[in-house]
Protein backbone atom coordinates (compact mmCIF):
# COMPACT_ATOMS: atom_id res chain seq x y z
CA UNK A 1 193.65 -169.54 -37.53
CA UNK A 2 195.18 -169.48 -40.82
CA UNK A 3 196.83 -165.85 -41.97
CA UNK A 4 196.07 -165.57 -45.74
CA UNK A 5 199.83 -165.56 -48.15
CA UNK A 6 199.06 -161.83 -48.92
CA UNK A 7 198.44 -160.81 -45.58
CA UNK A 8 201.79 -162.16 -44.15
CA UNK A 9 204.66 -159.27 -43.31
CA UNK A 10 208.25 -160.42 -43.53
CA UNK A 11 210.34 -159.57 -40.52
CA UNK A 12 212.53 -157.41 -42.53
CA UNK A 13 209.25 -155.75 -43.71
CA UNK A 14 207.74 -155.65 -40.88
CA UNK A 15 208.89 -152.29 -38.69
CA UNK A 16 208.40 -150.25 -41.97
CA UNK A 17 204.36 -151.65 -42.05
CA UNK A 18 204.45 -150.48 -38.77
CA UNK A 19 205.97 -147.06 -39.02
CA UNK A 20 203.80 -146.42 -42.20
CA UNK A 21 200.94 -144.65 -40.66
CA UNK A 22 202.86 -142.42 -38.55
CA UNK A 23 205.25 -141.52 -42.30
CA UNK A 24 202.09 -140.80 -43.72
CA UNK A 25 200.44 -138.51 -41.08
CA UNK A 26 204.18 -136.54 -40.54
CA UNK A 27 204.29 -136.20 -44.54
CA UNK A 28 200.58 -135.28 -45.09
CA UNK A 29 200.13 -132.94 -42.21
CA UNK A 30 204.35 -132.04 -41.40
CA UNK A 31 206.25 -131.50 -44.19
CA UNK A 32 203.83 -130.99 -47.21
CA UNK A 33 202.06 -127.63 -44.95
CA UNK A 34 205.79 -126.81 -44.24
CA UNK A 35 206.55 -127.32 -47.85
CA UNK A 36 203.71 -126.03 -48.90
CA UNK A 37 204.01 -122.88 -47.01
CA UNK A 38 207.53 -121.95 -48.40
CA UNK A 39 205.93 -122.12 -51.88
CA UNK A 40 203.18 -119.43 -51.08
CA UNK A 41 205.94 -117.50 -49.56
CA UNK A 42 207.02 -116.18 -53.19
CA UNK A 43 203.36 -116.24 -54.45
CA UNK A 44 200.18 -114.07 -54.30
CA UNK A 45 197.16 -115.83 -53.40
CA UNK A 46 193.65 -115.31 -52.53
CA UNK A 47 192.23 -118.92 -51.67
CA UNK A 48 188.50 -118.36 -52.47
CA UNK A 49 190.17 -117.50 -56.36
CA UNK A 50 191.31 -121.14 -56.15
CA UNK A 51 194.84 -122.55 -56.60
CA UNK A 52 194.85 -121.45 -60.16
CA UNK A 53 195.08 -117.86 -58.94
CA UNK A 54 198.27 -118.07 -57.68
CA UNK A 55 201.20 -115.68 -59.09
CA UNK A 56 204.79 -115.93 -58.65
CA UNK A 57 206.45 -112.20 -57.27
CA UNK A 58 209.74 -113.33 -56.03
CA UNK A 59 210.75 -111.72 -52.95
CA UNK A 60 207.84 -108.71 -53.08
CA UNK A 61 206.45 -110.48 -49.81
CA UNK A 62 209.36 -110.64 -47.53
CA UNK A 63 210.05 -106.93 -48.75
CA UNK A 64 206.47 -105.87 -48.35
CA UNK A 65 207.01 -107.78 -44.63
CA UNK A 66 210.04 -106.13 -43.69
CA UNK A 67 208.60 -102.42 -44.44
CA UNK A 68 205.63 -103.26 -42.86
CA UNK A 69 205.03 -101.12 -39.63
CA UNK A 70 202.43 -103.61 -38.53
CA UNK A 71 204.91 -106.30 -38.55
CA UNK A 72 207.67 -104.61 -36.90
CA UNK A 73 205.52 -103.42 -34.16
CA UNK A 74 203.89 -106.70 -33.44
CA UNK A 75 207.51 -108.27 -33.04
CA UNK A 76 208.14 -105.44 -30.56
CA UNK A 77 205.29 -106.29 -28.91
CA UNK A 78 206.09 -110.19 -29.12
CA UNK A 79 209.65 -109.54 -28.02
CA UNK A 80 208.39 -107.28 -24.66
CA UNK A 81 205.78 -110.08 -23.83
CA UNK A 82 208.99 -113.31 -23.95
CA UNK A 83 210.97 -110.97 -22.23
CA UNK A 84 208.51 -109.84 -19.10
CA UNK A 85 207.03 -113.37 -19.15
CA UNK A 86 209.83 -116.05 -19.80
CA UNK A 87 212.69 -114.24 -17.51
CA UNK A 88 210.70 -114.33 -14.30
CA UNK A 89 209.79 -117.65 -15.21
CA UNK A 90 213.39 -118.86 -14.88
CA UNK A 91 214.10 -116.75 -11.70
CA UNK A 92 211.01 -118.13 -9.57
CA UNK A 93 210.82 -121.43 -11.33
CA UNK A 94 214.79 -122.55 -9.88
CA UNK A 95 214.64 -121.34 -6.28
CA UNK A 96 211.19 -122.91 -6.20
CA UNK A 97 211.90 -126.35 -7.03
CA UNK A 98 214.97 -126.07 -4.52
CA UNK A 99 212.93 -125.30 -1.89
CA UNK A 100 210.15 -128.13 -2.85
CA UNK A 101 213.39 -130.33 -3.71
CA UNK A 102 214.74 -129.72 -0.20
CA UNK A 103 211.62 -129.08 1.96
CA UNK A 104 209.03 -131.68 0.92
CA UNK A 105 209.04 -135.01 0.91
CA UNK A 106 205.47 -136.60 1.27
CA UNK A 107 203.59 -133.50 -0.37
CA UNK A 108 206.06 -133.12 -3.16
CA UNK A 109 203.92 -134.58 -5.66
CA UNK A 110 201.22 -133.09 -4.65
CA UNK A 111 202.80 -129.51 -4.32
CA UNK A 112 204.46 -130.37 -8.21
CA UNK A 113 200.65 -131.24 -9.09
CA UNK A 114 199.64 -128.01 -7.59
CA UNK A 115 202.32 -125.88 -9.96
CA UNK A 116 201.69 -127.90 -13.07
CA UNK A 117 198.12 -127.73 -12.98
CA UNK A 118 197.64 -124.72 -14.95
CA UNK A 119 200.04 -125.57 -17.63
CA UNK A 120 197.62 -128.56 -18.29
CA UNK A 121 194.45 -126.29 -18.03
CA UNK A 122 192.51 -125.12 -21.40
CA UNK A 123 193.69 -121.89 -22.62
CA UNK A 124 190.06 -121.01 -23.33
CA UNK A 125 189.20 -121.25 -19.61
CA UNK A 126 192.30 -119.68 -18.61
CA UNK A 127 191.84 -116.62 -20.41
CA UNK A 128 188.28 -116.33 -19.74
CA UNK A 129 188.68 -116.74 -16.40
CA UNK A 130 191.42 -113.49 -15.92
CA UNK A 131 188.94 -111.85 -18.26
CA UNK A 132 186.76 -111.69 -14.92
CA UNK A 133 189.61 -110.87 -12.85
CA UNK A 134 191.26 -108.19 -15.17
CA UNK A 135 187.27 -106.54 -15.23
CA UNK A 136 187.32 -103.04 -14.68
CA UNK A 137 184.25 -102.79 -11.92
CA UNK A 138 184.50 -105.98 -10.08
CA UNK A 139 187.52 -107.61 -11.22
CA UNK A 140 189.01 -109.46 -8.12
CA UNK A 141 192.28 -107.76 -8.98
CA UNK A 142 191.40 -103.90 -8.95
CA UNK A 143 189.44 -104.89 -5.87
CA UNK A 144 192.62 -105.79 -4.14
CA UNK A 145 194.08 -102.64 -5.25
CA UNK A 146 191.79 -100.49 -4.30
CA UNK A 147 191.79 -102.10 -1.05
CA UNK A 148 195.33 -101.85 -0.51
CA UNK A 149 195.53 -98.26 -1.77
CA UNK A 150 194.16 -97.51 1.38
CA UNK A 151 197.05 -99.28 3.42
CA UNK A 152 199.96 -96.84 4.01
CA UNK A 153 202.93 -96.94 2.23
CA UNK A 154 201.42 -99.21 -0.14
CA UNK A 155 198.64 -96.81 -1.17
CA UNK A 156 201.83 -95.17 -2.17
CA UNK A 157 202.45 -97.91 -5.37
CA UNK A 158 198.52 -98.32 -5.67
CA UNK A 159 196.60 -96.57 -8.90
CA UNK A 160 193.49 -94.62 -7.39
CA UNK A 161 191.15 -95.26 -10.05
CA UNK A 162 190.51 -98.78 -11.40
CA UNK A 163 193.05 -100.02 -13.90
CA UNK A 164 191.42 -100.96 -17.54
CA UNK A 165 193.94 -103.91 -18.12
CA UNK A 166 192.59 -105.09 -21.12
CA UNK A 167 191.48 -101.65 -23.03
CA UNK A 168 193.94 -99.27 -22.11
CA UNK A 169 197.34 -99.66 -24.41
CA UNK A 170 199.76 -99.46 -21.52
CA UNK A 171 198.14 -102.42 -19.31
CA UNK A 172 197.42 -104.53 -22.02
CA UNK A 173 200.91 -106.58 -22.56
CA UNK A 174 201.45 -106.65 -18.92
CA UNK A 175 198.02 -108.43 -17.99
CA UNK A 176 199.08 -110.90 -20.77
CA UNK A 177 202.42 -111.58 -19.27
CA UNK A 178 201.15 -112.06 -15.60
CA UNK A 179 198.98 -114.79 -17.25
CA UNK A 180 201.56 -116.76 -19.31
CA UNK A 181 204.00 -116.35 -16.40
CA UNK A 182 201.47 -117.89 -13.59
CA UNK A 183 200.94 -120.55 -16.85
CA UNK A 184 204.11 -121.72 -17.66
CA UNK A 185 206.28 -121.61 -14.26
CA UNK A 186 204.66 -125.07 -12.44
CA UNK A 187 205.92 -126.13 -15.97
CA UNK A 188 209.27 -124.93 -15.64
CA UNK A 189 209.33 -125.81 -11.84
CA UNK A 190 208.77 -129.75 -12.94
CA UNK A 191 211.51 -129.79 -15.55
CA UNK A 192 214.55 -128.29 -12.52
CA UNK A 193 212.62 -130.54 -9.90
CA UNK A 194 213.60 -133.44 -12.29
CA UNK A 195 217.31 -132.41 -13.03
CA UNK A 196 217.64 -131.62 -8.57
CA UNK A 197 216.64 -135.10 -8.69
CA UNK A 198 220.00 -136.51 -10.99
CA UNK A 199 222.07 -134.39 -8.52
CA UNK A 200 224.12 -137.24 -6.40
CA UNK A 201 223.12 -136.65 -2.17
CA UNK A 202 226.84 -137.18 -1.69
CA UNK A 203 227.66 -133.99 -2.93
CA UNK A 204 225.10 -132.22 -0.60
CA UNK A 205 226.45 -134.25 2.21
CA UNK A 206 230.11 -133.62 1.40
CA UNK A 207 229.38 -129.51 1.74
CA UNK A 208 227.58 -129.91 4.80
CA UNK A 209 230.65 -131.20 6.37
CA UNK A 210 232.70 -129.09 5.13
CA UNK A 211 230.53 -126.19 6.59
CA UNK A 212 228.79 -125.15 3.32
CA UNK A 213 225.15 -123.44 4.25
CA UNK A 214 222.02 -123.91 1.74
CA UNK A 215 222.46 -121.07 -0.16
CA UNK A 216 226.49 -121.76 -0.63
CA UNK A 217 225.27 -125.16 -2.09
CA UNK A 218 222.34 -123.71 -3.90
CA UNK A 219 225.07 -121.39 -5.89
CA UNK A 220 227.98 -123.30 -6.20
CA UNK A 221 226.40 -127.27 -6.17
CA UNK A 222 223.04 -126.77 -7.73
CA UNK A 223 222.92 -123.81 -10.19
CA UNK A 224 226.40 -125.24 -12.01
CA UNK A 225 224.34 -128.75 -11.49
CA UNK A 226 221.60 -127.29 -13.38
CA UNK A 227 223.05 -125.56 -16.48
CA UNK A 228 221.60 -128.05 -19.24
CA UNK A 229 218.16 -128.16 -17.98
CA UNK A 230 218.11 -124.10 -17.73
CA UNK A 231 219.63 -124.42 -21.45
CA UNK A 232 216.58 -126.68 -22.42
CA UNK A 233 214.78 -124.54 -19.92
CA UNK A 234 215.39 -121.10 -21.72
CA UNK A 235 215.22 -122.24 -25.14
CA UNK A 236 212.09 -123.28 -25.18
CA UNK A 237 210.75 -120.47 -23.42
CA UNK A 238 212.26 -118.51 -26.62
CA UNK A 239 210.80 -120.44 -28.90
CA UNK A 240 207.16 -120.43 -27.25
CA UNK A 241 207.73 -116.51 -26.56
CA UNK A 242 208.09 -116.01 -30.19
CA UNK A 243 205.24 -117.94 -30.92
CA UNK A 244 202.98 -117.06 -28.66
CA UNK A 245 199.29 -116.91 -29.60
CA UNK A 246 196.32 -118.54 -27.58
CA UNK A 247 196.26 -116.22 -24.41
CA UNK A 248 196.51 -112.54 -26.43
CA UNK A 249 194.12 -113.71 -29.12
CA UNK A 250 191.49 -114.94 -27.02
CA UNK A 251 192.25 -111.86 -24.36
CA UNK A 252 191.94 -109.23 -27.21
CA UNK A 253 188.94 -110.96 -29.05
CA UNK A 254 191.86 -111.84 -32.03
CA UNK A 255 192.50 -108.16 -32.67
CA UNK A 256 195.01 -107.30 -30.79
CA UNK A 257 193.73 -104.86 -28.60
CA UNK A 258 193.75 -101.03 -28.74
CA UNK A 259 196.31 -99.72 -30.54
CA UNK A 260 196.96 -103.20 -31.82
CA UNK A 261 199.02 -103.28 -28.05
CA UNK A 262 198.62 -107.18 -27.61
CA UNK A 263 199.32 -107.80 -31.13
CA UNK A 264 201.72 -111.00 -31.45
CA UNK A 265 203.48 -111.31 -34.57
CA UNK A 266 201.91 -114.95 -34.61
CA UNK A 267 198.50 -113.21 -34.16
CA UNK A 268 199.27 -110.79 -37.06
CA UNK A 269 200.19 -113.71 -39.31
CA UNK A 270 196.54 -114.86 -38.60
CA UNK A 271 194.80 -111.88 -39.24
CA UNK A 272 196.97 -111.51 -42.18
CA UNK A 273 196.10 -114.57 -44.03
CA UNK A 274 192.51 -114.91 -42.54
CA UNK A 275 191.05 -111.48 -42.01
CA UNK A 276 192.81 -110.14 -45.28
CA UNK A 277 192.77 -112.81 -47.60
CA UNK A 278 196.95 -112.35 -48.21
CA UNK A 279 198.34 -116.39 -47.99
CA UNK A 280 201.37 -115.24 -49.67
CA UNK A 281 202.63 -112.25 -47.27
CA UNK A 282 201.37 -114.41 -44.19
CA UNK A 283 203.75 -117.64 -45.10
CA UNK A 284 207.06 -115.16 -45.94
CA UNK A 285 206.33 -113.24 -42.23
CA UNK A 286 206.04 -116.90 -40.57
CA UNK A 287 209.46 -118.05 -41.94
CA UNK A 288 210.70 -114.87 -41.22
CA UNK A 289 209.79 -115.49 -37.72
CA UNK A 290 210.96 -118.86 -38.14
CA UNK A 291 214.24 -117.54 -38.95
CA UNK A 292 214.20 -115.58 -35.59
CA UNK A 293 213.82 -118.13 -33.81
CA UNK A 294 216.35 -120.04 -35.50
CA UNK A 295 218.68 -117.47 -35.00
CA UNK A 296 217.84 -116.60 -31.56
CA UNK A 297 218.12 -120.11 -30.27
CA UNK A 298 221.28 -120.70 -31.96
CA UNK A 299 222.54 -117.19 -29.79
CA UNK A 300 221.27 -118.93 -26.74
CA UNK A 301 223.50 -122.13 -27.31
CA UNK A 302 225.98 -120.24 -27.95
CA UNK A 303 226.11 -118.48 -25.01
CA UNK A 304 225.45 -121.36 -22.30
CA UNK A 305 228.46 -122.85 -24.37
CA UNK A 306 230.89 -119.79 -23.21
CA UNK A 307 229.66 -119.97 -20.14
CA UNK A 308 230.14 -123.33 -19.77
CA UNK A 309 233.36 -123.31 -20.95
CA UNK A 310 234.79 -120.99 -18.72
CA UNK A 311 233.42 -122.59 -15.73
């Protein structure tokens, strides 16, 4: 069959044809909300006035952001939440893959399956299932405290009354970390499993003759072994620390909780441009979180780059 004259591609036109749809989609839904977003940043809007409402005020909404107590407190509570979830993360997630690295060989795809599973699983069913087993009555969790309240020296560390994890202020943030930490570590435990893989066997070999024991290789073989992937590793538990979103929101029915205690600064930003109408005060506190994360990443390379120098 015949291709029409107006139909035919050139070869030299022929990888930008094919490129175009993916250009379009990165321009229409990328750069022009990113754009787009900056430009609200120095306006006041209310979207149901349409676009003809908007008015330019300079820098009134990063200033307004900045003395905003709501703000500052939700990026306290953001900051506690990276720092209880993502750090554990890091500690169990590296001795863990060592040990599958080392210990399995048939099952270790199936173990890795077993780890990564709930990073795959829907957020929605996540959170509603620890919803049942934060419960206050018959949550499987203050079961098992209760139950070992009555073992001794453990009854010691055990509350006697059951805990209201996601009502009372104090419990809130740390039922939200438990659940992003069992979330994200089989994801973390995949990405070290595939740098212990790069590792060379002779190196491993070489130590064993020379009378090194696991954990001798462990710290001086794997850990300097594994300083780009923990670089990779940590940064983007930063970044998704700073943003995070899904589990609190759906936890604290997109409110934050009592005492706005489970109140993400990425949750605020929603409630700020959707539950109060304010597009303009919303877009200058997401690039000043953007910023944050800029900044805190850049802190981060920094210091695996010391480090790594004066290895």
């Amino acid at each position: 069959m015949k291709i029409p004259a107006l139909l035919r591609i050139s070869p030299e036109m022929a990888p930008y044809v094919f490129l175009s749809p993916f250009v379009l989609l990165f321009l229409v839904f990328g750069v022009f909300p990113l754009l787009f977003s900056l430009y609200l940043a120095f306006q006041t809007w209310e979207p149901t006035s349409g676009l003809e409402a908007m008015k330019f005020v300079g820098i009134d909404n990063f200033a307004f952001a900045l003395q905003d107590d709501w703000f500052w407190k939700s990026l306290k509570n953001t900051a506690w939440l990276a720092l209880v979830s993502g750090v554990p993360q890091h500690l169990v997630a590296i001795p863990l893959a060592y040990f599958i690295h080392s210990s399995f060989q048939r099952m270790r795809n199936a173990a890795v399956g077993a780890y990564f599973m709930p990073y795959i699983t829907s957020t929605v069913a996540i959170a509603i299932l620890f919803s049942s087993l934060f419960s206050t009555d018959y949550g499987i969790i203050n079961v098992g405290m209760q139950a070992m309240s009555h073992v001794p020296v453990l009854g010691w560390f055990m509350p006697q009354n059951p805990v209201d994890w996601l009502n009372d202020p104090d419990h809130i943030k740390p039922a939200i970390s438990m659940i992003v930490f069992w979330r994200y570590v089989g994801f973390n435990v995949v990405l070290y499993l595939a740098a212990l893989q790069t590792i060379p066997k002779d190196i491993y070999e070489a130590a064993t003759m020379d009378g090194a024991g696991r954990l001798q290789q462990f710290w001086f073989i794997t850990l300097p072994s594994l300083k780009p992937m923990i670089f990779f590793g940590v940064t983007l538990s930063v970044i998704g620390g700073l943003q995070l979103f899904e589990e609190p929101f759906i936890l604290t029915g997109g409110r934050g909780g009592s005492d706005q205690s489970g109140m993400t600064t990425a949750i605020y930003l929603y409630r700020m441009a959707f539950d109060f109408n304010d597009f303009g005060a919303a877009s200058a506190m997401s690039w000043l979180l953007f910023i944050l994360v800029a900044l805190l990443t850049w802190m981060t390379n920094r210091l695996f780059r010391q480090r790594s120098a004066s290895v």
